[in-house]
PDB file of N, CA and C in Angstrom:
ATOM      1  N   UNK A   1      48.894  53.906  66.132  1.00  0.00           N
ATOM      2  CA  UNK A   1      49.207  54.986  67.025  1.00  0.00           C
ATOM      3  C   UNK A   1      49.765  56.150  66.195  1.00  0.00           C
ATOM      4  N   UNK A   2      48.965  57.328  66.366  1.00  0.00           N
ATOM      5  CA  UNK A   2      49.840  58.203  65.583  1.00  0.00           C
ATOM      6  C   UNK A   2      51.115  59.198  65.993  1.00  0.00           C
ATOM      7  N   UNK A   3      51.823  59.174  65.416  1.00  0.00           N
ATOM      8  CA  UNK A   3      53.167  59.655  65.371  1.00  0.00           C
ATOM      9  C   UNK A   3      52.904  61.791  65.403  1.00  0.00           C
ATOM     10  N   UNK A   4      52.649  62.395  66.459  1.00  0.00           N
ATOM     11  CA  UNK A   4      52.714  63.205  66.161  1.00  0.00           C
ATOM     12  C   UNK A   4      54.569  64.340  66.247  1.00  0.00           C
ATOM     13  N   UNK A   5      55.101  63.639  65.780  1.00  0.00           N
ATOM     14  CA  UNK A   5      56.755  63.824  65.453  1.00  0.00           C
ATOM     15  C   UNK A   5      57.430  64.112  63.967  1.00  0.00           C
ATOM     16  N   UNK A   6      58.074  64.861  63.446  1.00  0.00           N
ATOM     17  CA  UNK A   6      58.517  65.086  62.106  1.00  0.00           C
ATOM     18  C   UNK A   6      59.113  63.750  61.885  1.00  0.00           C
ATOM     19  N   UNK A   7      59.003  62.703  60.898  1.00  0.00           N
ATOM     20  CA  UNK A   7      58.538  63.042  59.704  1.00  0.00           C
ATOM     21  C   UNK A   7      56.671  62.998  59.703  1.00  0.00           C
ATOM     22  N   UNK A   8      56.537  62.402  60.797  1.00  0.00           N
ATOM     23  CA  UNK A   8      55.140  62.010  60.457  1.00  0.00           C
ATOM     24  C   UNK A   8      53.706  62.905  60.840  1.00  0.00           C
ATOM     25  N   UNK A   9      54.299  63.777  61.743  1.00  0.00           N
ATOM     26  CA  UNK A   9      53.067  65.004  61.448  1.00  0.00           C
ATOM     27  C   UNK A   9      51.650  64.667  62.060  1.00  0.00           C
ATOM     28  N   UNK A  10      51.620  63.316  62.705  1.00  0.00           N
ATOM     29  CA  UNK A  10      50.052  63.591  63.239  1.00  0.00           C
ATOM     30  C   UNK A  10      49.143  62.777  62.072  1.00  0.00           C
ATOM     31  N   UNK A  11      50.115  62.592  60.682  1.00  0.00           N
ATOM     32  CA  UNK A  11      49.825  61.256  59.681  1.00  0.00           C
ATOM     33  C   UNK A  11      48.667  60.230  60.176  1.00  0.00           C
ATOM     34  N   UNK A  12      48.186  59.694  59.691  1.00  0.00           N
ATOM     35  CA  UNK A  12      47.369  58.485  59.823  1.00  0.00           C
ATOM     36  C   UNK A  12      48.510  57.468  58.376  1.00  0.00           C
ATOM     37  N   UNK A  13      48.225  57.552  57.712  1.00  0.00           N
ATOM     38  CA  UNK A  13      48.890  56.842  56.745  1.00  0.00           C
ATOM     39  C   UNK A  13      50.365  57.103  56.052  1.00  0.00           C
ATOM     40  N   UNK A  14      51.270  56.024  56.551  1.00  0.00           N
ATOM     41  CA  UNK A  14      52.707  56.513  56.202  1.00  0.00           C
ATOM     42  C   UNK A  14      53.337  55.239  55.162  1.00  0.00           C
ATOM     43  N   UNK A  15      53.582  55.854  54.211  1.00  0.00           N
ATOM     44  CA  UNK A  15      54.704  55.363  53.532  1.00  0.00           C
ATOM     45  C   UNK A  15      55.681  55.482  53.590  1.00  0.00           C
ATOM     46  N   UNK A  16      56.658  53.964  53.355  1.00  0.00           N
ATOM     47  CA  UNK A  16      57.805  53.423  53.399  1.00  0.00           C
ATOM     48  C   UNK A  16      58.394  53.423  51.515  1.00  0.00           C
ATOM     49  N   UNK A  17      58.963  54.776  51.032  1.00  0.00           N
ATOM     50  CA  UNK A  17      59.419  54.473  49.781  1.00  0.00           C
ATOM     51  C   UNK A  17      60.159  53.461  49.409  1.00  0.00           C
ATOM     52  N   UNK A  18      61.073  53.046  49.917  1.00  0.00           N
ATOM     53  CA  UNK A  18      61.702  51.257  49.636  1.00  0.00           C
ATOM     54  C   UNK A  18      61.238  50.797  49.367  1.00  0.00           C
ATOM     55  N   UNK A  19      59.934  50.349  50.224  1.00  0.00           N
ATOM     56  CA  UNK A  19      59.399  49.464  50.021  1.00  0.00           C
ATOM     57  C   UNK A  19      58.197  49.217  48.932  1.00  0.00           C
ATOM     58  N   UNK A  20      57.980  50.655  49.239  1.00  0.00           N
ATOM     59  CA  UNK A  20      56.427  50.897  48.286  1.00  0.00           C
ATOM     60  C   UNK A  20      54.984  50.715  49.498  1.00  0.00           C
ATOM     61  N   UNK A  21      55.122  50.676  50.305  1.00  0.00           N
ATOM     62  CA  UNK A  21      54.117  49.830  51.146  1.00  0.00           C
ATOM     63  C   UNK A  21      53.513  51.068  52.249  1.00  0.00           C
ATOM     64  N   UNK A  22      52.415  51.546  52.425  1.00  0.00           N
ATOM     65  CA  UNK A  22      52.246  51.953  52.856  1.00  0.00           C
ATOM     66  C   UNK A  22      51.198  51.258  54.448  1.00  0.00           C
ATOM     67  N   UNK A  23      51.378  52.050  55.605  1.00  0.00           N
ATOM     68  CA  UNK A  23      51.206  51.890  57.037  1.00  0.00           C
ATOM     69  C   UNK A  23      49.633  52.738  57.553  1.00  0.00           C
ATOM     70  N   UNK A  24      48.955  52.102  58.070  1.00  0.00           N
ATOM     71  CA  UNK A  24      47.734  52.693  58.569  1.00  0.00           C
ATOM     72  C   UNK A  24      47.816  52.457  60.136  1.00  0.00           C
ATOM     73  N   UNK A  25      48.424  53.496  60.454  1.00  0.00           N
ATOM     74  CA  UNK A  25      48.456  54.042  61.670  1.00  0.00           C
ATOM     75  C   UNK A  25      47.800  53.550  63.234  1.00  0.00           C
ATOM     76  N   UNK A  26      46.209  53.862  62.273  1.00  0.00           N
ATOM     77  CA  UNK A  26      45.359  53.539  63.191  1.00  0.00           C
ATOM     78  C   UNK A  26      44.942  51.729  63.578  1.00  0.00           C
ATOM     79  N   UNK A  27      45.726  51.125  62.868  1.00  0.00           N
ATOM     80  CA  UNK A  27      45.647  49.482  63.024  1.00  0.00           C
ATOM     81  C   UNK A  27      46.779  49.060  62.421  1.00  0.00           C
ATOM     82  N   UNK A  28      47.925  49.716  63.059  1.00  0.00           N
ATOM     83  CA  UNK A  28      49.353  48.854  62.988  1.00  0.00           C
ATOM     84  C   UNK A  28      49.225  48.024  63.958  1.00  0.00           C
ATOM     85  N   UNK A  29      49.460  47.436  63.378  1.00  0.00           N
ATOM     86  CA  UNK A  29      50.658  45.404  64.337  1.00  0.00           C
ATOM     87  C   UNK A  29      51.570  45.825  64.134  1.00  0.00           C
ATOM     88  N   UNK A  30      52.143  46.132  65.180  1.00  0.00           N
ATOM     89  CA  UNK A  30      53.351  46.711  65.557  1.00  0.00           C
ATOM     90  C   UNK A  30      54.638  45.281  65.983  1.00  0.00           C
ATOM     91  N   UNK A  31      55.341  45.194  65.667  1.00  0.00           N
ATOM     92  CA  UNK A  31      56.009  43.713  66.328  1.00  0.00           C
ATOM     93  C   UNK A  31      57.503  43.858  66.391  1.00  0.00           C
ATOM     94  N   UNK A  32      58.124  43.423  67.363  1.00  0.00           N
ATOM     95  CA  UNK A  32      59.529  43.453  67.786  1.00  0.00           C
ATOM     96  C   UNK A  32      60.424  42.805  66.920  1.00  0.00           C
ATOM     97  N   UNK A  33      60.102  41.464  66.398  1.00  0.00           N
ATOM     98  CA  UNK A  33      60.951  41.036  65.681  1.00  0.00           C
ATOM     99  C   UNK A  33      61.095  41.470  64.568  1.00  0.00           C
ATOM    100  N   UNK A  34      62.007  40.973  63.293  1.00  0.00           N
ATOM    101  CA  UNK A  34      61.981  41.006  61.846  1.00  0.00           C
ATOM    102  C   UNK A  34      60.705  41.300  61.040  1.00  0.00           C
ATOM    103  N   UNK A  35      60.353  40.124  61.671  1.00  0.00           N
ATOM    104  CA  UNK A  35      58.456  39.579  60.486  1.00  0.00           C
ATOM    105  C   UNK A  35      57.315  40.895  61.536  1.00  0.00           C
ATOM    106  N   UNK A  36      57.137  41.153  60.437  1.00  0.00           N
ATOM    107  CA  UNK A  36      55.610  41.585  61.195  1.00  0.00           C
ATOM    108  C   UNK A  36      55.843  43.460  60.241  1.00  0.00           C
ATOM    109  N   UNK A  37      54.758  44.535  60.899  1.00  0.00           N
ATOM    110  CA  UNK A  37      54.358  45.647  60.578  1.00  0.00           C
ATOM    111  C   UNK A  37      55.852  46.128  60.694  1.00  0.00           C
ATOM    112  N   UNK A  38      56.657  46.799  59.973  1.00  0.00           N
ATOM    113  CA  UNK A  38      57.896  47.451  59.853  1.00  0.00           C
ATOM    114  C   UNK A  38      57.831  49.322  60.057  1.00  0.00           C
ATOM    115  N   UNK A  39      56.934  49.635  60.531  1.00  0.00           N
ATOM    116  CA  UNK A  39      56.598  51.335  60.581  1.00  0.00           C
ATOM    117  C   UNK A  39      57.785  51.892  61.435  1.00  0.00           C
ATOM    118  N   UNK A  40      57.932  51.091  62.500  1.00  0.00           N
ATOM    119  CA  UNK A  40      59.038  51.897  63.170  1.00  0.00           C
ATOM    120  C   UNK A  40      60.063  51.342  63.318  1.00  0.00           C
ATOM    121  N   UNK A  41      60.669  50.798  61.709  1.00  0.00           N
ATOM    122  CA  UNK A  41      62.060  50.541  61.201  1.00  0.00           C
ATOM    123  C   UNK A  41      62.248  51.413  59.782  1.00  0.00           C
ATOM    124  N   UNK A  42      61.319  52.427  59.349  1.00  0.00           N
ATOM    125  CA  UNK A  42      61.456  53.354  58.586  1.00  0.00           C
ATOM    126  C   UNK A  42      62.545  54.734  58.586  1.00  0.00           C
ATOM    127  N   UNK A  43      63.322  54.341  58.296  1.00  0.00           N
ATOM    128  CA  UNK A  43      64.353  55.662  58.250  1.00  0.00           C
ATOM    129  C   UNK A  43      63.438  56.898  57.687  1.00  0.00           C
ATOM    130  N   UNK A  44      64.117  58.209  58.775  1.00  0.00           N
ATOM    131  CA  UNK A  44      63.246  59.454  58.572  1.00  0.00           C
ATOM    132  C   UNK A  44      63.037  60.098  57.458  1.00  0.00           C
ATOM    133  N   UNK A  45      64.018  59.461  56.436  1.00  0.00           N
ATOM    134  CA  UNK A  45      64.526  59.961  55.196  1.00  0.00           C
ATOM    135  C   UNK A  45      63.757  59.093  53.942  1.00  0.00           C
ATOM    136  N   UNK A  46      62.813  58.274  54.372  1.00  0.00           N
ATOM    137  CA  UNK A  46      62.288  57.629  53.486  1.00  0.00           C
ATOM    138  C   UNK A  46      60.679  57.558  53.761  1.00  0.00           C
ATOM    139  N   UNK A  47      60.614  58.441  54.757  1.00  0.00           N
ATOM    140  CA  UNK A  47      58.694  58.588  55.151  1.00  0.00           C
ATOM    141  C   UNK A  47      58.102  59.247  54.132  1.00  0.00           C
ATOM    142  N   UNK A  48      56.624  58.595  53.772  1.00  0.00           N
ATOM    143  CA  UNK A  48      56.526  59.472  53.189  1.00  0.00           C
ATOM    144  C   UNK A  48      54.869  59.811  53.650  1.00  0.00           C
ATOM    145  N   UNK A  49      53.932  60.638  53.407  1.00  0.00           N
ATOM    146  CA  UNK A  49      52.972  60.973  53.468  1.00  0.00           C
ATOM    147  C   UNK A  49      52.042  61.174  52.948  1.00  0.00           C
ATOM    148  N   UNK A  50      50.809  61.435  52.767  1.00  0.00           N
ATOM    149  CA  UNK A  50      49.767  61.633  51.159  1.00  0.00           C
ATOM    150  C   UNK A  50      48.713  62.622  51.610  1.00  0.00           C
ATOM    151  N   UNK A  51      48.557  63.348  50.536  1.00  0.00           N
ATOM    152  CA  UNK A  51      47.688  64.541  50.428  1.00  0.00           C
ATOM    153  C   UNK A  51      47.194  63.914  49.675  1.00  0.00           C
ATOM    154  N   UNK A  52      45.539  63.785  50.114  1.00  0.00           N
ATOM    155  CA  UNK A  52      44.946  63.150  51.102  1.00  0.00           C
ATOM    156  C   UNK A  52      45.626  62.597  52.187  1.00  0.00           C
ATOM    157  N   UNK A  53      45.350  62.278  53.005  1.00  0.00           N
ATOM    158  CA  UNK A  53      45.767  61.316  53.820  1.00  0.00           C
ATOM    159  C   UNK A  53      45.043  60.492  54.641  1.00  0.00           C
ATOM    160  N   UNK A  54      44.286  59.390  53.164  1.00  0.00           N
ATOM    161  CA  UNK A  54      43.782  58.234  53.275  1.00  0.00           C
ATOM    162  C   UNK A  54      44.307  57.162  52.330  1.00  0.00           C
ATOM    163  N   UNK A  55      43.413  55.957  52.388  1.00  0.00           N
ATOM    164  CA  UNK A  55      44.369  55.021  51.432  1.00  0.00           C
ATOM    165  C   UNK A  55      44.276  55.152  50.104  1.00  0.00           C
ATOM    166  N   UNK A  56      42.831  55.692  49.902  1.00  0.00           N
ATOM    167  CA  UNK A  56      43.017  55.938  48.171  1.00  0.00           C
ATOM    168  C   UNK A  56      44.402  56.748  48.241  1.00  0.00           C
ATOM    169  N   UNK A  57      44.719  57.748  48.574  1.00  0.00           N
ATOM    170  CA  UNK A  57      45.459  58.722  48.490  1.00  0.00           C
ATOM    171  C   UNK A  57      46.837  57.700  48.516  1.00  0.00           C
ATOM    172  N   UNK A  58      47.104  56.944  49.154  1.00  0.00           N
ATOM    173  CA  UNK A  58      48.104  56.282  49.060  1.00  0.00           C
ATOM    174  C   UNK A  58      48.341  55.354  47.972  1.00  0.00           C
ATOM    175  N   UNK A  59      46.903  54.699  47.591  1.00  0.00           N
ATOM    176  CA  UNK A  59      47.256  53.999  46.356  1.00  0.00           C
ATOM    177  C   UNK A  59      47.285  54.989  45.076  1.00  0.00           C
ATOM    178  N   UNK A  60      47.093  55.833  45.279  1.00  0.00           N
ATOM    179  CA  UNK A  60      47.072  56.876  43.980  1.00  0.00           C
ATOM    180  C   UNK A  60      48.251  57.276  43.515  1.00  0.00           C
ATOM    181  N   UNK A  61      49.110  57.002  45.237  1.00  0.00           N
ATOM    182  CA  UNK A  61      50.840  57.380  44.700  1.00  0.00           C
ATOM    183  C   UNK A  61      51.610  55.765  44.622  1.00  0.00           C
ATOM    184  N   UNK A  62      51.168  55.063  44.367  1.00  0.00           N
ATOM    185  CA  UNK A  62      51.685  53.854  43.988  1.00  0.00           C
ATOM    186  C   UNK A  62      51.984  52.869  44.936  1.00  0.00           C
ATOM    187  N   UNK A  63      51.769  53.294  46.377  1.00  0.00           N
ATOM    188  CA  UNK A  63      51.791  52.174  47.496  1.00  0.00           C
ATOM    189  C   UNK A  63      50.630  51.088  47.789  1.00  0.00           C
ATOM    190  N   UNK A  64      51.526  50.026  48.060  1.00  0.00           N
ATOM    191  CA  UNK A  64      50.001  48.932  48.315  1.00  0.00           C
ATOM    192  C   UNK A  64      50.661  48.728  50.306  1.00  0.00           C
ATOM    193  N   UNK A  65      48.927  48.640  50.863  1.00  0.00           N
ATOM    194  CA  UNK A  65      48.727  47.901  51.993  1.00  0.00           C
ATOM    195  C   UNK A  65      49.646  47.543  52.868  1.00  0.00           C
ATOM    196  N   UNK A  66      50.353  47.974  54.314  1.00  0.00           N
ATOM    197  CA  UNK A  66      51.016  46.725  54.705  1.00  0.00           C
ATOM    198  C   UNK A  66      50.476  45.458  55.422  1.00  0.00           C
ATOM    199  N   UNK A  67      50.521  44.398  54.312  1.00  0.00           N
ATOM    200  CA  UNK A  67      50.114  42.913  55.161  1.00  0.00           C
ATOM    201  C   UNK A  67      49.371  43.068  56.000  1.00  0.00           C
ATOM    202  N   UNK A  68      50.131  43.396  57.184  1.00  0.00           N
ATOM    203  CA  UNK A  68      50.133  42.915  58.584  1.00  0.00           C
ATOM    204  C   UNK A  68      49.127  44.539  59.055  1.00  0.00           C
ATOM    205  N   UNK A  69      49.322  45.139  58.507  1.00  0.00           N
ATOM    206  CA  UNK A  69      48.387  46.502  59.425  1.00  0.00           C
ATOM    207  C   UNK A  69      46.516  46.396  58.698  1.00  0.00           C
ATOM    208  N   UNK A  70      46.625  45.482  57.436  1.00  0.00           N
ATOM    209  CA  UNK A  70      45.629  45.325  56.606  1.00  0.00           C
ATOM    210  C   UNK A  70      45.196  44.181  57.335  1.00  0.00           C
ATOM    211  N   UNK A  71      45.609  43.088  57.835  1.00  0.00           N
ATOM    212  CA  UNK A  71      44.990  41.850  58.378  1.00  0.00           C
ATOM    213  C   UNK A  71      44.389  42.455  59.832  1.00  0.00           C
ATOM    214  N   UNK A  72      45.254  43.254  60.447  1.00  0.00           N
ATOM    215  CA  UNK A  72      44.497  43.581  61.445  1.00  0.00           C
ATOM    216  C   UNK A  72      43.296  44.683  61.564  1.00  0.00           C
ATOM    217  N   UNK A  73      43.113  45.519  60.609  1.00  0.00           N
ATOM    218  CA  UNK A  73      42.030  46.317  60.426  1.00  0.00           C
ATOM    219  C   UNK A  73      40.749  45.079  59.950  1.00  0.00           C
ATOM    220  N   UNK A  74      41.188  44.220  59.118  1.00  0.00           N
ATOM    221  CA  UNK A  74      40.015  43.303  58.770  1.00  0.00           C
ATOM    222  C   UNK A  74      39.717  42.367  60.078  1.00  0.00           C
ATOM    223  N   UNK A  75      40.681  42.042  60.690  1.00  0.00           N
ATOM    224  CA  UNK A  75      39.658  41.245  61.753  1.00  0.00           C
ATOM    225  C   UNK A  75      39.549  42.362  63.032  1.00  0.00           C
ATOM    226  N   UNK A  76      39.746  43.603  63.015  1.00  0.00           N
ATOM    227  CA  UNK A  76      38.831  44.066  63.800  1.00  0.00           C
ATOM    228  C   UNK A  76      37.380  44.588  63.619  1.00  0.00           C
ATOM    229  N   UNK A  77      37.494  45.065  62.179  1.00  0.00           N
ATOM    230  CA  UNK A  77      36.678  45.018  61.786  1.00  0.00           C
ATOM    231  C   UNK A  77      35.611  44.197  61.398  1.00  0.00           C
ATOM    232  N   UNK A  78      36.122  42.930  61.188  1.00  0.00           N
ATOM    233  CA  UNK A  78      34.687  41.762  61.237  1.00  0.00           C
ATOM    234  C   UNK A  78      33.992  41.480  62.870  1.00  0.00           C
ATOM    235  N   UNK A  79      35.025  41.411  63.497  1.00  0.00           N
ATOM    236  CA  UNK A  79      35.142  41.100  64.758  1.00  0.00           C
ATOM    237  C   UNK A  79      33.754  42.211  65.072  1.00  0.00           C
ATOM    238  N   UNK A  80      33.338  43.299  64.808  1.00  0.00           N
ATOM    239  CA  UNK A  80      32.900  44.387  64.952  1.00  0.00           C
ATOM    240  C   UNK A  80      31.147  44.399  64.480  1.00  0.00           C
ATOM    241  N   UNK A  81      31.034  43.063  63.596  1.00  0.00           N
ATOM    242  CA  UNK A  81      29.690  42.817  62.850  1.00  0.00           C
ATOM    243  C   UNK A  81      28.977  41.965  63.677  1.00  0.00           C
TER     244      UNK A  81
END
């Protein structure tokens, strides 16, 4: 879902500097508890964004995948063949 709100601008892909891990928007698993997609436990002060704003662009600034937003783009995407 995209965030059209400062820090995130309408973003598709957001990084979490702590963590290193960057969020794809468009196939977050979003989850209440602890475990799961962490996007909206990101303090505003640690978002970050990529020019580009795709995943190369994200791995180019040193973030990998989150888990859980990457497992669900792949099985929707197989799901899809």
């Amino acid at each position: 879902m995209l965030r059209f709100h400062a820090p995130f601008d309408g973003k598709r892909y957001i990084g979490d500097n702590r963590l290193r891990i960057f969020h794809d928007c468009a196939y977050e698993a979003v989850s209440t508890g602890p475990d799961g997609c962490g996007i909206d436990r990101i303090p505003d002060e640690e978002v970050r964004t990529f020019e580009p704003d795709t995943m190369s662009g994200a791995v180019l600034w040193g973030f990998v995948h989150c888990p859980y937003c990457l497992q669900r783009r792949q099985s929707i995407q197989s799901a899809n063949k």
